[in-house]
Structures are given as C-alpha cells and as structure tokens.
N, C-alpha and C. Protein backbone atom coordinates (compact mmCIF):
# COMPACT_ATOMS: atom_id res chain seq x y z
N UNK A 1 21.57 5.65 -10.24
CA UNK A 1 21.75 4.55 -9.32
C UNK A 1 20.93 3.36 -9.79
N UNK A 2 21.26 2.10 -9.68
CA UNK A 2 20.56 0.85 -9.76
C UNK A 2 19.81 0.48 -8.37
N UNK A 3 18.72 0.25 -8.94
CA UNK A 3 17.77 -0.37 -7.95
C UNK A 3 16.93 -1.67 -8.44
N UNK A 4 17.11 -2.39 -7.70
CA UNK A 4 16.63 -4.15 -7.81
C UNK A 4 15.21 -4.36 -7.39
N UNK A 5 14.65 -4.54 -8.36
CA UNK A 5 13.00 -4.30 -7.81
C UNK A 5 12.17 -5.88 -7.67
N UNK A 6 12.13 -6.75 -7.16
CA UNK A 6 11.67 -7.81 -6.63
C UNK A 6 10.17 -8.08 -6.50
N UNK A 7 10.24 -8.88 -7.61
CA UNK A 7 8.16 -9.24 -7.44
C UNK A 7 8.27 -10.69 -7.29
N UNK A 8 7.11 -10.63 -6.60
CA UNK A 8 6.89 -12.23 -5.57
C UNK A 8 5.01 -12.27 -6.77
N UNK A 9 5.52 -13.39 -7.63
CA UNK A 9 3.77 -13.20 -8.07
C UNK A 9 2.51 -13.82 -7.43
N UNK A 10 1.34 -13.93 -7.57
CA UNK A 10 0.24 -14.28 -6.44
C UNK A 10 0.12 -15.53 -6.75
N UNK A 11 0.45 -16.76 -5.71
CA UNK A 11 -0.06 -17.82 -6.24
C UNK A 11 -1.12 -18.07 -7.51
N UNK A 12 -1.18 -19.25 -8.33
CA UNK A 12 -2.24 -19.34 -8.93
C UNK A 12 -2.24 -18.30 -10.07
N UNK A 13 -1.72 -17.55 -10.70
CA UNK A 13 -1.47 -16.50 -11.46
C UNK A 13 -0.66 -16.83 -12.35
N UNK A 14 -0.41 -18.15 -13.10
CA UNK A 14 0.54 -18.24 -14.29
C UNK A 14 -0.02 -18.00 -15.41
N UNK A 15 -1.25 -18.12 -15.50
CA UNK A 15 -2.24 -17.32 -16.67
C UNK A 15 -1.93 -16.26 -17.10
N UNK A 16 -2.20 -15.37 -15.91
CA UNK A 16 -1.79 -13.78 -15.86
C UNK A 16 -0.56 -13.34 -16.72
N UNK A 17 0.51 -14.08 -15.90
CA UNK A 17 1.95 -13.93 -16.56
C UNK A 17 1.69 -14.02 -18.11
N UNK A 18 1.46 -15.21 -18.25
CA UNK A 18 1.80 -15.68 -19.32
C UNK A 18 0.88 -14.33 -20.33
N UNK A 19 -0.16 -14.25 -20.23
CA UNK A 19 -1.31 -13.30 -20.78
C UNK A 19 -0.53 -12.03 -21.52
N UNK A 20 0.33 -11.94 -20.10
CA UNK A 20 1.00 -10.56 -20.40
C UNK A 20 2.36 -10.16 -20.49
N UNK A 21 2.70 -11.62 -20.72
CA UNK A 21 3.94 -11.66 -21.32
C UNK A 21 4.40 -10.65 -22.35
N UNK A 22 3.64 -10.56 -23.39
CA UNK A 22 4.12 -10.15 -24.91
C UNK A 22 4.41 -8.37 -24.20
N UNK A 23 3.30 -8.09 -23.65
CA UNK A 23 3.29 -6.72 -23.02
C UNK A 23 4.79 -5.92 -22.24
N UNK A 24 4.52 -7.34 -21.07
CA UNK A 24 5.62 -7.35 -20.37
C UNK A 24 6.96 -7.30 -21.00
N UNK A 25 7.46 -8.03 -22.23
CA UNK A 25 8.70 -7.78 -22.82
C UNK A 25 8.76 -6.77 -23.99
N UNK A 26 7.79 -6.40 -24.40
CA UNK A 26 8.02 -5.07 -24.84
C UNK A 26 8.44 -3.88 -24.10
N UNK A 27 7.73 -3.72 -22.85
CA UNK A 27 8.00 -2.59 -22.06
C UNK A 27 9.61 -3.12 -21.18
N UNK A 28 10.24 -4.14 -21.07
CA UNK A 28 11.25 -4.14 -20.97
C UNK A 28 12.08 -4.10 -22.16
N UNK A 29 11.97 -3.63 -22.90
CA UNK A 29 12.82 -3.90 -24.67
C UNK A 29 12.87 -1.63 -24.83
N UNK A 30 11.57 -1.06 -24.22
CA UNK A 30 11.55 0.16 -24.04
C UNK A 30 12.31 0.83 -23.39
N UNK A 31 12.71 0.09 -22.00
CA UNK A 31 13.49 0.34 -20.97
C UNK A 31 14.80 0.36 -21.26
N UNK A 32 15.03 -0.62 -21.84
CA UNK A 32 16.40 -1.18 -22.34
C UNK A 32 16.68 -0.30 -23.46
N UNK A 33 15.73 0.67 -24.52
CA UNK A 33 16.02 1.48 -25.37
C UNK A 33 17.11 2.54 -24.60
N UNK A 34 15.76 3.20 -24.02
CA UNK A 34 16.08 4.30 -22.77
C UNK A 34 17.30 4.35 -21.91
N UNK A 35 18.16 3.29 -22.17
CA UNK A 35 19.11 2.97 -20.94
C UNK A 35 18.81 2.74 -19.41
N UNK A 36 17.46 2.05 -19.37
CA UNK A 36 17.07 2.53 -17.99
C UNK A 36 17.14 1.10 -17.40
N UNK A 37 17.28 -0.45 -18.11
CA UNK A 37 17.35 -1.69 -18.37
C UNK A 37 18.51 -2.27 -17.96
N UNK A 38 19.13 -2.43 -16.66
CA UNK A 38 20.05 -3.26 -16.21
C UNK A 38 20.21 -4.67 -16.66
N UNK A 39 19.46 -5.75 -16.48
CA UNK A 39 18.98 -6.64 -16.40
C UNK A 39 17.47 -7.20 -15.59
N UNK A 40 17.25 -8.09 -16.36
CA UNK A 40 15.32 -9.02 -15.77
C UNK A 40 15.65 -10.51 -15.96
N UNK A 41 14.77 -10.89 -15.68
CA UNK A 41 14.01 -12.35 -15.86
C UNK A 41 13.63 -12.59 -14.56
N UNK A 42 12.88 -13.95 -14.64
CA UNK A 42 11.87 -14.65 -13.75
C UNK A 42 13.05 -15.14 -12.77
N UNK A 43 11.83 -15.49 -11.61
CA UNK A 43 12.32 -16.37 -10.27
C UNK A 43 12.04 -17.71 -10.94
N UNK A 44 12.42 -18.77 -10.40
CA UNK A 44 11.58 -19.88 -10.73
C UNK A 44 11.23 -20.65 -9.48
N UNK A 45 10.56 -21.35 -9.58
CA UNK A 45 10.37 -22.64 -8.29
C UNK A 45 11.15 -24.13 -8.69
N UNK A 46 10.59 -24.88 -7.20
CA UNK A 46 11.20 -25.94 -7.78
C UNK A 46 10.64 -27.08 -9.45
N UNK A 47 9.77 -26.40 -9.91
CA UNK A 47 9.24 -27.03 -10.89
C UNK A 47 9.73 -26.30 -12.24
N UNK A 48 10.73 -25.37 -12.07
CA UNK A 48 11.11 -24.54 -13.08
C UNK A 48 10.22 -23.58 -13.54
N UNK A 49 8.93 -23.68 -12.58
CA UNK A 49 8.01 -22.55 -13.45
C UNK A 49 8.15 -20.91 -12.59
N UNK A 50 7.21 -20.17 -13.64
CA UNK A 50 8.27 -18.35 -12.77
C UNK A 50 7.61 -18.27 -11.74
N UNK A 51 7.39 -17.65 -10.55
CA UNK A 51 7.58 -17.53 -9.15
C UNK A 51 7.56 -15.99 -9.02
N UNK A 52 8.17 -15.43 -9.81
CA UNK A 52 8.41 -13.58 -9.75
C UNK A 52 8.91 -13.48 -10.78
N UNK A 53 9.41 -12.24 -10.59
CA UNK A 53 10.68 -11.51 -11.53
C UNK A 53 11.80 -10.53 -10.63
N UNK A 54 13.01 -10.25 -11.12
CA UNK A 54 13.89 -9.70 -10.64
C UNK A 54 13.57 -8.79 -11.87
N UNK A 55 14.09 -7.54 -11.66
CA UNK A 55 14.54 -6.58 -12.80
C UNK A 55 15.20 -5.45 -12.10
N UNK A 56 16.41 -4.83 -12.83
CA UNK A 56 17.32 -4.20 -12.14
C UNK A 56 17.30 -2.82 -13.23
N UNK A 57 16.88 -1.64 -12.88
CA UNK A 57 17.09 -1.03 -13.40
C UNK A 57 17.96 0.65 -13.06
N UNK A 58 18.20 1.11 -13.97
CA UNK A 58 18.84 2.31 -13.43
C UNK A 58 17.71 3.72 -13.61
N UNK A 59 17.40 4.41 -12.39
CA UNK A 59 16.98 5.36 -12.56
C UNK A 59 17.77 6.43 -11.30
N UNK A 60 16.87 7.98 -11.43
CA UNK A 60 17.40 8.78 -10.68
C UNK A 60 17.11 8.56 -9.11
N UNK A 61 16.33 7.87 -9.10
CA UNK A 61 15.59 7.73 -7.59
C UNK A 61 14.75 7.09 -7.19
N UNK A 62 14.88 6.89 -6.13
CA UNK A 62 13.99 5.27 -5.57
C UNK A 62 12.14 5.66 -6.48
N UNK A 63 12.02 6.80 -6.05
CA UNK A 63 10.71 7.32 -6.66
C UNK A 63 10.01 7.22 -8.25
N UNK A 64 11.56 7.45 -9.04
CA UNK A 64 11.47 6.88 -10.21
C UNK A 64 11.64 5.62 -10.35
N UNK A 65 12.00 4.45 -9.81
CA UNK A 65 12.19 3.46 -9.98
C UNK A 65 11.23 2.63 -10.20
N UNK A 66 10.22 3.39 -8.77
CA UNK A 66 8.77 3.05 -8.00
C UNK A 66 7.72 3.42 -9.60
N UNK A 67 8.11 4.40 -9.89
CA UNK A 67 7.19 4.36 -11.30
C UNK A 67 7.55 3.43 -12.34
N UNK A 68 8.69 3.20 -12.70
CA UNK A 68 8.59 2.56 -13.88
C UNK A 68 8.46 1.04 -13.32
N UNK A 69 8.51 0.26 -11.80
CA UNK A 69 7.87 -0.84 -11.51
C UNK A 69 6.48 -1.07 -11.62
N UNK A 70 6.03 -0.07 -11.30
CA UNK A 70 4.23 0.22 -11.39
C UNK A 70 3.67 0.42 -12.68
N UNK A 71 4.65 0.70 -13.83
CA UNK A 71 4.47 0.86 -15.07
C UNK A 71 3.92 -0.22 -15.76
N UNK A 72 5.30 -1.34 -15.28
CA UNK A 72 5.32 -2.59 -15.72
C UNK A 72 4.06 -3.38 -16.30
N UNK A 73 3.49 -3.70 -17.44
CA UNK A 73 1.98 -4.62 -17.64
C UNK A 73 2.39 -5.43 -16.67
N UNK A 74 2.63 -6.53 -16.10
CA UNK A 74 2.86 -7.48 -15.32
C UNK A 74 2.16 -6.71 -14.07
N UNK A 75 2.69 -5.50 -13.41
CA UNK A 75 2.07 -5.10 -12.32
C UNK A 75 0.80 -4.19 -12.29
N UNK A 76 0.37 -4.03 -13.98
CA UNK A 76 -1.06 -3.21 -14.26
C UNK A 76 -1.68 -4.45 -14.21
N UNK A 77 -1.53 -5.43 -14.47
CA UNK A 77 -2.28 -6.63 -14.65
C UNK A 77 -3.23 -7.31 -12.77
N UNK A 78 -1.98 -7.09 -12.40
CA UNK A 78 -2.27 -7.39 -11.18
C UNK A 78 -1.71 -8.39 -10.58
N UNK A 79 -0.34 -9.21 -11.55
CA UNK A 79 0.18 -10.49 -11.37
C UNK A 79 0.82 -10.49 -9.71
N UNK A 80 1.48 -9.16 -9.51
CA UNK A 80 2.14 -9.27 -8.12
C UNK A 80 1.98 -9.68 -6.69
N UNK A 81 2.12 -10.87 -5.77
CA UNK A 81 1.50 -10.73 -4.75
C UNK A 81 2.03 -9.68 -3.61
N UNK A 82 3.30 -9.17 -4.40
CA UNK A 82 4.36 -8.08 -3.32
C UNK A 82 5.47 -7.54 -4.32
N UNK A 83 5.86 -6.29 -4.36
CA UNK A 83 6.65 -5.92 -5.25
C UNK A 83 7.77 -5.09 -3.76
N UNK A 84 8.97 -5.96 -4.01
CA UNK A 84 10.36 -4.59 -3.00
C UNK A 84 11.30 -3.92 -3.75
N UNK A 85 11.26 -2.84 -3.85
CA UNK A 85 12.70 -2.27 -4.19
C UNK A 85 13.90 -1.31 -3.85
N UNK A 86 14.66 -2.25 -3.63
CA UNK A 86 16.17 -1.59 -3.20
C UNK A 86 16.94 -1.45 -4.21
N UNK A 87 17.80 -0.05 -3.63
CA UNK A 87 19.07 0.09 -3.97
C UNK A 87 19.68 -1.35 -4.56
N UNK A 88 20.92 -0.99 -5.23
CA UNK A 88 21.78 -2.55 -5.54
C UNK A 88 22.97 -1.75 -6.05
N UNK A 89 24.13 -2.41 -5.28
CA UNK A 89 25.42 -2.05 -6.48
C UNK A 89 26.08 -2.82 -6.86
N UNK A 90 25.91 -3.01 -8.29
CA UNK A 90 26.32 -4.05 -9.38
C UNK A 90 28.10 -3.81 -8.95
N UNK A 91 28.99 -4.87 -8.26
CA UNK A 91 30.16 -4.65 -7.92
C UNK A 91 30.84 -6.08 -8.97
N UNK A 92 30.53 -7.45 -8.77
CA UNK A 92 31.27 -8.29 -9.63
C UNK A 92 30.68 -8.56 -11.03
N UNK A 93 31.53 -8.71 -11.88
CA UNK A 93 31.16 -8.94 -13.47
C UNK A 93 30.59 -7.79 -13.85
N UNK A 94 30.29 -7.00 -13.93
CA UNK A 94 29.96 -5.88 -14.15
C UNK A 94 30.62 -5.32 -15.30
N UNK A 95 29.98 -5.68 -16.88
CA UNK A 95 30.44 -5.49 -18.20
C UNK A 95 31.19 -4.34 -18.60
N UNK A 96 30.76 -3.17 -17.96
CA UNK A 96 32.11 -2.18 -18.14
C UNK A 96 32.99 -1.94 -17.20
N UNK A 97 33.17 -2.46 -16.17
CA UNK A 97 34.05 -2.48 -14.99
C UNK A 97 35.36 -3.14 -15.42
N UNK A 98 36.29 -2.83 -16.39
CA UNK A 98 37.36 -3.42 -17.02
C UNK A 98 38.50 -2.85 -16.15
C-alpha cells in the first residue's frame, strides 16, 4: 500500500535542511533502489523556499512506513516540526495504470 507521509519543517531550520540534504537524497535514492520510493520533494512557501517535504512511499504497513519516515536523516536531524502519515491511493496519472 502507499502511504503519504507529510513533514511540516520547524520554522527557522533551513540550515538543517540544507546540512542534510546530501544525506537526505541518498536515503531517498536507497528507497527508490528497494522499490519502496513512490515519489518526494519539498513543500515550498510563498518565497519558493522548502516548508516540508511530501514523500510517498510504498510499504507493508502504516508501521513500516512509520519506520522508514523516522529513518529519514532529515527526521534524525531533527528538521521536523510535525511529521503525518496516511494511507494514499495513487488513482490519476499513475505511470502503470495504462
């Protein structure tokens, strides 16, 4: 199942991000090995700068999901001011849905 995991980052924390960027897209490049990598990227604000991240990944269960969000450097770091994750079902555009 896909689950949409939603981080809101802590004000004042673009350092952070940025810090742990390199981290952060490796361990999504891991994910994405694994097949576990739906899609990511940032929220932005109105200044274009990131705000969060969305990342959608597929695992067996909300529980696993919950781990590999907590995995994330971005959320070992401490960038998050709130992390949610739901269910999601990828229904339009959906690359193998032919």
């Amino acid at each position: 199942m896909n689950y949409a995991i939603y981080c809101t980052d802590k004000p004042g924390h673009l350092a952070v991000r940025m810090d742990n960027r390199p981290a952060h897209v490796d361990y999504l490049n891991t994910l994405n090995a694994e097949n576990k990598l739906v899609l990511a990227g940032p929220t932005l604000g109105e200044d274009n700068k990131p705000t969060g991240s969305i990342v959608i990944v597929e695992a067996d269960s909300l529980e696993e999901a919950q781990a590999l969000a907590a995995n994330d450097p971005y959320a070992k770091a401490g960038l998050f001011e709130s992390v949610e994750i739901r269910g999601w079902n990828w229904v339009f555009n959906k690359p193998d849905a032919q």
